[in-house]
PDB file of N, CA and C in Angstrom:
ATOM      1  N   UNK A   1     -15.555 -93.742 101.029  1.00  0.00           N
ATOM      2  CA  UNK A   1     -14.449 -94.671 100.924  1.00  0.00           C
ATOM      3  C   UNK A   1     -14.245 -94.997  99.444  1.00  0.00           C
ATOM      4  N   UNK A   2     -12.887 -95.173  98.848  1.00  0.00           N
ATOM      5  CA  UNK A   2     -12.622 -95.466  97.498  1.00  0.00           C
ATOM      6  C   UNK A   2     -12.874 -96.889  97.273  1.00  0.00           C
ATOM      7  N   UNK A   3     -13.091 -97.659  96.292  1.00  0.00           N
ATOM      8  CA  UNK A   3     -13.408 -98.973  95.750  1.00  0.00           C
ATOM      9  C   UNK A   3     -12.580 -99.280  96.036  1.00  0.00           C
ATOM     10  N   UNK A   4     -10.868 -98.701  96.202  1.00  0.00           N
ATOM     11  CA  UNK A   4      -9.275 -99.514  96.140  1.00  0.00           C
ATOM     12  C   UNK A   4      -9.301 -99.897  97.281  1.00  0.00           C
ATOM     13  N   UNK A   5     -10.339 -98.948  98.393  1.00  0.00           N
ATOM     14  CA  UNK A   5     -10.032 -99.655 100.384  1.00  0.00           C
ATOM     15  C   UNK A   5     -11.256-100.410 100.221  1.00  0.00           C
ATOM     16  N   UNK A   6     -12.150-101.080  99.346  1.00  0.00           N
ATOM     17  CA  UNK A   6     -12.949-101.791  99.823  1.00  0.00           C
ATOM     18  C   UNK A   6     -12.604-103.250 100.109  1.00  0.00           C
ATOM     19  N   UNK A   7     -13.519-104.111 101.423  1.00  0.00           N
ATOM     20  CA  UNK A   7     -12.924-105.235 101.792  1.00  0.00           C
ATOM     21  C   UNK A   7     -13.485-106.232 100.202  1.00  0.00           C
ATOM     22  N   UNK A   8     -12.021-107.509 100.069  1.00  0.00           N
ATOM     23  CA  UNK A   8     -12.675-108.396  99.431  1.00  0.00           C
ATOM     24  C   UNK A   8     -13.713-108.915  99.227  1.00  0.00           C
ATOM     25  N   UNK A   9     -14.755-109.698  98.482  1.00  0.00           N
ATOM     26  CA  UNK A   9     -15.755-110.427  99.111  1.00  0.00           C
ATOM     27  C   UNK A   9     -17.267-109.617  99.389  1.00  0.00           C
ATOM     28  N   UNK A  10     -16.625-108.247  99.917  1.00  0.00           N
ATOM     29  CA  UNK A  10     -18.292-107.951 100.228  1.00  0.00           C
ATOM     30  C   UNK A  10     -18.770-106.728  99.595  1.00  0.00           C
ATOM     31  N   UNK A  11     -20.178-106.923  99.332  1.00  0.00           N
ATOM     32  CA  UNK A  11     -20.463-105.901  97.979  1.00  0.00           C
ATOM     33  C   UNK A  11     -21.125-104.129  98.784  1.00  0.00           C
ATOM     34  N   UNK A  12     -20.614-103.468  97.989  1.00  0.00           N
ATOM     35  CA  UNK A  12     -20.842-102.151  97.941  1.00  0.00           C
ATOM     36  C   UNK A  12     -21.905-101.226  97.000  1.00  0.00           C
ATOM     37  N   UNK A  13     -22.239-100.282  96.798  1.00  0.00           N
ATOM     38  CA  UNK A  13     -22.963 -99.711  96.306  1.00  0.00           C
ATOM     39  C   UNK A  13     -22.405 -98.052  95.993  1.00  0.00           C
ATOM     40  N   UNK A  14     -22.193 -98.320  94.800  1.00  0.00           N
ATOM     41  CA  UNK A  14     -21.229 -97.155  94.152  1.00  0.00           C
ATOM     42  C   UNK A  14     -21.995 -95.823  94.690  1.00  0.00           C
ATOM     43  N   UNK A  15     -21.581 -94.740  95.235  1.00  0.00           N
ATOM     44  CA  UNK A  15     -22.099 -93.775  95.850  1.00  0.00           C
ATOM     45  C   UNK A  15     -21.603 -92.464  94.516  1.00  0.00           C
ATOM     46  N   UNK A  16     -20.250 -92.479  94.008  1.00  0.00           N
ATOM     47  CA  UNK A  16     -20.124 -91.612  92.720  1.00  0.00           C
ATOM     48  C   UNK A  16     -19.319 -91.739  92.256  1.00  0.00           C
ATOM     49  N   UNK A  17     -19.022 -91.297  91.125  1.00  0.00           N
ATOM     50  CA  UNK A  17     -17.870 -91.115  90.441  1.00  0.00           C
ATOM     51  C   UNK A  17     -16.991 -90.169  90.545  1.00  0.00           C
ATOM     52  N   UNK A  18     -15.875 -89.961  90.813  1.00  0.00           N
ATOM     53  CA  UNK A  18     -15.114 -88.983  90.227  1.00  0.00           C
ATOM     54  C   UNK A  18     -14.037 -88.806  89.356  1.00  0.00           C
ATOM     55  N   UNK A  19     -14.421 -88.552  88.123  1.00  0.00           N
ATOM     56  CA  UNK A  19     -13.720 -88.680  87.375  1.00  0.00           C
ATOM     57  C   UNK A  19     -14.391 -87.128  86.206  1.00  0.00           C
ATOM     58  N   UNK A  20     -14.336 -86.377  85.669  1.00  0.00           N
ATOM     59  CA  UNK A  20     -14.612 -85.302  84.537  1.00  0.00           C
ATOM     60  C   UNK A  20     -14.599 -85.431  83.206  1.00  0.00           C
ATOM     61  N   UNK A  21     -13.533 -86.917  82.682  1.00  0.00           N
ATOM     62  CA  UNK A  21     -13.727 -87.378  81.473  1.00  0.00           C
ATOM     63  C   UNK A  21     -15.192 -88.173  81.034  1.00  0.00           C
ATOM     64  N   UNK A  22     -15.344 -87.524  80.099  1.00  0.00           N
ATOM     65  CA  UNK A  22     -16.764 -87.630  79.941  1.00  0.00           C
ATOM     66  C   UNK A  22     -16.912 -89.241  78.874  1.00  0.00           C
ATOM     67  N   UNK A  23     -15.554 -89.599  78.640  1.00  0.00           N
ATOM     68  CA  UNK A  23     -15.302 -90.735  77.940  1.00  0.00           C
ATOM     69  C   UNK A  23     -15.057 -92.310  78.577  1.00  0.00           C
ATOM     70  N   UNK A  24     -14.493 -91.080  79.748  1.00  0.00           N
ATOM     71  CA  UNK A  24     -14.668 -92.581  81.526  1.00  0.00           C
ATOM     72  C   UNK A  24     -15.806 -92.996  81.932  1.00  0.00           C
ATOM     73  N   UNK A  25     -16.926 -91.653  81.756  1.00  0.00           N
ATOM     74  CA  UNK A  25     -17.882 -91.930  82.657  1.00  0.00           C
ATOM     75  C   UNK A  25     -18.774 -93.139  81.722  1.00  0.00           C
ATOM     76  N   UNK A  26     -18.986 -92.833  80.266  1.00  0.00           N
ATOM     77  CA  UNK A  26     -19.711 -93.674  79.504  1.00  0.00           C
ATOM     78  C   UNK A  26     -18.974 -94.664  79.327  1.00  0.00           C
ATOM     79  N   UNK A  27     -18.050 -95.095  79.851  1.00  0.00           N
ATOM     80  CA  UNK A  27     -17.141 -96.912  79.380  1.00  0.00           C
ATOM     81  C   UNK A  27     -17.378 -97.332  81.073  1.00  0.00           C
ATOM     82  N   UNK A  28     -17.617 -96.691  81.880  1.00  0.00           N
ATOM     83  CA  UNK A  28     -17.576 -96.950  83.392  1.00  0.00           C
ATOM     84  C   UNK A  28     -19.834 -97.323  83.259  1.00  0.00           C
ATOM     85  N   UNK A  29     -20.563 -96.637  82.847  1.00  0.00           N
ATOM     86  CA  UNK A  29     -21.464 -96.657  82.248  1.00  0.00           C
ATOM     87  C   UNK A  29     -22.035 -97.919  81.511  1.00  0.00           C
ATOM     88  N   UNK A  30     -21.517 -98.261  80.798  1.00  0.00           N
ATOM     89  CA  UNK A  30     -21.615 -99.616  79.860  1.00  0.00           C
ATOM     90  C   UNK A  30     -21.277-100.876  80.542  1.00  0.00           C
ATOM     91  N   UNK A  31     -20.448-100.464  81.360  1.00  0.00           N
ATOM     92  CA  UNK A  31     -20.140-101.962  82.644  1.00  0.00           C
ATOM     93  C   UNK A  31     -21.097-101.795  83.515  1.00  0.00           C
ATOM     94  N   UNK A  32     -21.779-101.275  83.287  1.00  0.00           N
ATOM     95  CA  UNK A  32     -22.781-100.847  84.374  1.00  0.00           C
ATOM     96  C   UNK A  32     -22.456-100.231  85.984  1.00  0.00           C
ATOM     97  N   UNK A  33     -21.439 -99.828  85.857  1.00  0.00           N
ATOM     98  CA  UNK A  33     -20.748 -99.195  87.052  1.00  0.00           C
ATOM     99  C   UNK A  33     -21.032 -97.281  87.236  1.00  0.00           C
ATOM    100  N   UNK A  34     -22.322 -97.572  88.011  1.00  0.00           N
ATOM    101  CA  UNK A  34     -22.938 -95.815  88.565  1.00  0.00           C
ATOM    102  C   UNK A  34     -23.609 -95.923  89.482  1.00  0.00           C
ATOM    103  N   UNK A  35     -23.851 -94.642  89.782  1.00  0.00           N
ATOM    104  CA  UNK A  35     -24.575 -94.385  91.257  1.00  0.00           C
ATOM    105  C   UNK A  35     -25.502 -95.051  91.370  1.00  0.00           C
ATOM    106  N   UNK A  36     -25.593 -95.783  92.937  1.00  0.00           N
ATOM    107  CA  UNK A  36     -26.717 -96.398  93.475  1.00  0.00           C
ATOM    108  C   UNK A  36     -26.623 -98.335  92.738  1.00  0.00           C
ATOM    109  N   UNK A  37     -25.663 -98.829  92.519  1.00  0.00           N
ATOM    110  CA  UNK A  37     -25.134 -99.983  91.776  1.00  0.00           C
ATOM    111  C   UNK A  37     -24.369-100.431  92.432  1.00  0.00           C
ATOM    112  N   UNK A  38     -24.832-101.640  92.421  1.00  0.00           N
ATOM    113  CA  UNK A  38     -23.887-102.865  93.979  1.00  0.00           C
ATOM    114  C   UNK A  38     -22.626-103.086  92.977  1.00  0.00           C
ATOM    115  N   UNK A  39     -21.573-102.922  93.071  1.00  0.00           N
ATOM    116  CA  UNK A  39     -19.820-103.926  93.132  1.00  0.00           C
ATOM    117  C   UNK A  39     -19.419-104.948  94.330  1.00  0.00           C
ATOM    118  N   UNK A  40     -18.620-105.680  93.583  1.00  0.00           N
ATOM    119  CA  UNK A  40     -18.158-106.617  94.879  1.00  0.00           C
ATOM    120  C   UNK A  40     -16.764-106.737  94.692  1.00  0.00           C
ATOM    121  N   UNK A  41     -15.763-106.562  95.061  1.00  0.00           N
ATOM    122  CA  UNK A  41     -14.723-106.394  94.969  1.00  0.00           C
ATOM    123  C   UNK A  41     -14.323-108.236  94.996  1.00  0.00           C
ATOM    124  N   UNK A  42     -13.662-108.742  94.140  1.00  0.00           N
ATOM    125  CA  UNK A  42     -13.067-110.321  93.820  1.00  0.00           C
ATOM    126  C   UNK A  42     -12.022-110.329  94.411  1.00  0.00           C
ATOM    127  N   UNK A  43     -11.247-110.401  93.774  1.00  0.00           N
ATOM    128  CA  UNK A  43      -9.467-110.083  94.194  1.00  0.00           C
ATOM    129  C   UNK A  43      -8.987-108.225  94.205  1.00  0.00           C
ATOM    130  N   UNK A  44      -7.784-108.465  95.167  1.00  0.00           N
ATOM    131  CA  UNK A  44      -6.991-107.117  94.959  1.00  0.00           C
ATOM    132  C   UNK A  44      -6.069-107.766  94.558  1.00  0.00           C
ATOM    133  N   UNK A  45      -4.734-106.975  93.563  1.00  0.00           N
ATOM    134  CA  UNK A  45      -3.541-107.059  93.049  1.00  0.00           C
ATOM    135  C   UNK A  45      -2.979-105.934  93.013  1.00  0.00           C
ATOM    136  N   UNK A  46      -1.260-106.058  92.741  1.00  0.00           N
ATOM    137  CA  UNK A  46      -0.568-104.831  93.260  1.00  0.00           C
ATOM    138  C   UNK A  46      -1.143-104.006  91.829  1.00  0.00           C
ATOM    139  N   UNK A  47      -1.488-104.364  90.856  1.00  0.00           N
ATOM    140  CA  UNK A  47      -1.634-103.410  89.885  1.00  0.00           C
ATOM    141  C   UNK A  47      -3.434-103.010  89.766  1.00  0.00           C
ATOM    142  N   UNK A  48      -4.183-103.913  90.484  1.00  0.00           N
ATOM    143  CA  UNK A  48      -5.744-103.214  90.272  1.00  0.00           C
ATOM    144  C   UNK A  48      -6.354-104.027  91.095  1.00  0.00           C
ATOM    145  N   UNK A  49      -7.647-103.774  90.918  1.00  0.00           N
ATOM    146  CA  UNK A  49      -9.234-104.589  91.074  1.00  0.00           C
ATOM    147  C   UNK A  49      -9.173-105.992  89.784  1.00  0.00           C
ATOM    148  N   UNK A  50     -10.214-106.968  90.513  1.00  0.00           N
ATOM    149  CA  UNK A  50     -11.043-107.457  90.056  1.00  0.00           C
ATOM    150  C   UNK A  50     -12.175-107.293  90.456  1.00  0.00           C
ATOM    151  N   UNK A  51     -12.908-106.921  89.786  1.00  0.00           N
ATOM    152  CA  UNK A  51     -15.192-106.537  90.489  1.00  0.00           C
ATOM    153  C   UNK A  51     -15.690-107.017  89.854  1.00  0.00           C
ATOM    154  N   UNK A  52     -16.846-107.484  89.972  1.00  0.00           N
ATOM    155  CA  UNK A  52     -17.980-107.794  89.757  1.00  0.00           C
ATOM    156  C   UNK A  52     -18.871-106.911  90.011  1.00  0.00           C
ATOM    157  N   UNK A  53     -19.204-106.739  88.630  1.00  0.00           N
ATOM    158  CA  UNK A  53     -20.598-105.313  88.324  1.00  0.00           C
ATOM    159  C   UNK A  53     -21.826-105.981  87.584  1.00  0.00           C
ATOM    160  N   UNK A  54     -22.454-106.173  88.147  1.00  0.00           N
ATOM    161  CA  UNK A  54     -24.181-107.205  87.413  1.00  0.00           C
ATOM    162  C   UNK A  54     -23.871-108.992  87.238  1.00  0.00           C
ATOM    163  N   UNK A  55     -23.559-108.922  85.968  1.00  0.00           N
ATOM    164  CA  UNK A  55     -23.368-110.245  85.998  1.00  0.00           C
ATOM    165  C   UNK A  55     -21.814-110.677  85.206  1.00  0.00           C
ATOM    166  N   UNK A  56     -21.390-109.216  85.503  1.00  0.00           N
ATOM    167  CA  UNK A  56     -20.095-109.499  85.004  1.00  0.00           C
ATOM    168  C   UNK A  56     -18.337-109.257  85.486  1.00  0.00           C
ATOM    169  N   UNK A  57     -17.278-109.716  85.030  1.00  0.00           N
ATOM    170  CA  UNK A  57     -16.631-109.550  86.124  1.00  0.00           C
ATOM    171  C   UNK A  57     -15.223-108.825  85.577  1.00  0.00           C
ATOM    172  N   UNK A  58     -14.516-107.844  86.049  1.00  0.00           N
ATOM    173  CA  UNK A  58     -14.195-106.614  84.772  1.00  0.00           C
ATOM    174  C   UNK A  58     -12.716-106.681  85.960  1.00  0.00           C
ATOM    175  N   UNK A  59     -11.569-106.270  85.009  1.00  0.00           N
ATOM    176  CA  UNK A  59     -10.361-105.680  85.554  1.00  0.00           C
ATOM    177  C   UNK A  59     -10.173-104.246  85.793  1.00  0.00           C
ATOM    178  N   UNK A  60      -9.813-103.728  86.801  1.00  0.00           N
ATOM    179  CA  UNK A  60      -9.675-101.889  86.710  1.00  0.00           C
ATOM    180  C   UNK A  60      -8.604-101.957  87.227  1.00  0.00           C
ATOM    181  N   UNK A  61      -7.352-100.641  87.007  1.00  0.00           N
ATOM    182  CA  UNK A  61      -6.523-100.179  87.581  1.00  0.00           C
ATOM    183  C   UNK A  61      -6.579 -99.728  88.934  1.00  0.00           C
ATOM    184  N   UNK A  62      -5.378 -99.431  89.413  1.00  0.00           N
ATOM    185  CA  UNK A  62      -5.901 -98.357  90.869  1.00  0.00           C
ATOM    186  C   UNK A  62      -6.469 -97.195  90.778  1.00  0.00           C
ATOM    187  N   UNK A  63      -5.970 -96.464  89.747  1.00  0.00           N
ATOM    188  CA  UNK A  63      -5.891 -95.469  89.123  1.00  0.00           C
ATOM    189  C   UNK A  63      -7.706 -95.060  89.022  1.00  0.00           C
ATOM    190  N   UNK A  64      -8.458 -96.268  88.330  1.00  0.00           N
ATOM    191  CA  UNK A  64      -9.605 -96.004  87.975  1.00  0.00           C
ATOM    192  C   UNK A  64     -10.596 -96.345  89.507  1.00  0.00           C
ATOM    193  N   UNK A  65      -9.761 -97.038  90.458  1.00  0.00           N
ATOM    194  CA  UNK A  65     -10.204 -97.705  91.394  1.00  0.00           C
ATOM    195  C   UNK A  65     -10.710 -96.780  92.392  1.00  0.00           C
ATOM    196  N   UNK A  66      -9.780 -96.153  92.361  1.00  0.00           N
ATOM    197  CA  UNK A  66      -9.314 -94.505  93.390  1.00  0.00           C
ATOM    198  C   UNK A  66     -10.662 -93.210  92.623  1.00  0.00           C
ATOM    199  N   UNK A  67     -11.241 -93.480  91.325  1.00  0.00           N
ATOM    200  CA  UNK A  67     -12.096 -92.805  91.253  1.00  0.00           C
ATOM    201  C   UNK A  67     -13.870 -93.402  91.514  1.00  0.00           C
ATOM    202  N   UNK A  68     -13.637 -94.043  92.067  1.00  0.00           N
ATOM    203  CA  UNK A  68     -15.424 -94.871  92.292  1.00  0.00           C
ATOM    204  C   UNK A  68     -14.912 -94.804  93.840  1.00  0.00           C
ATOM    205  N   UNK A  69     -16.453 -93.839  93.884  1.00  0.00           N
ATOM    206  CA  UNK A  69     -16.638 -94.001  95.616  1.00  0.00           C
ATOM    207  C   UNK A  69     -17.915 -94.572  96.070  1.00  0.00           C
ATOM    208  N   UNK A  70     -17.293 -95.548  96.882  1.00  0.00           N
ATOM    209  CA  UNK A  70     -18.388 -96.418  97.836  1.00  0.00           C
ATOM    210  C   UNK A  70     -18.800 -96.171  99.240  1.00  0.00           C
TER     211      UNK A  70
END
């Protein structure tokens, strides 16, 4: 399932990435967002995510949303 269909509220555990830019994976990396790493999805909006990744709480597109699978 993509991060963009995950329910509000309840946390997940990033299963992979897909994405080939090797410049996504290390800024996706630094938020601490990789395999085997709980997210919790905050809010949805028509233009992205809000998540929570460790102790922090980050904006993503759909775009980037649609590449993290949970």
């Amino acid at each position: 399932m993509y991060l963009l269909d995950a329910q509000v509220g309840k946390e997940h555990i990033v299963k992979a990435l897909l994405t080939n830019d090797e410049e996504l994976n290390s800024f996706l990396f630094s938020l601490g967002c990789y395999e085997g790493q709980p997210i919790t999805v905050i809010a949805k909006r028509r233009g992205g995510l809000t998540v929570s990744i460790k102790d922090g709480r980050y904006s993503i597109d759909n775009a980037l949303a649609k590449a993290i699978i949970i």
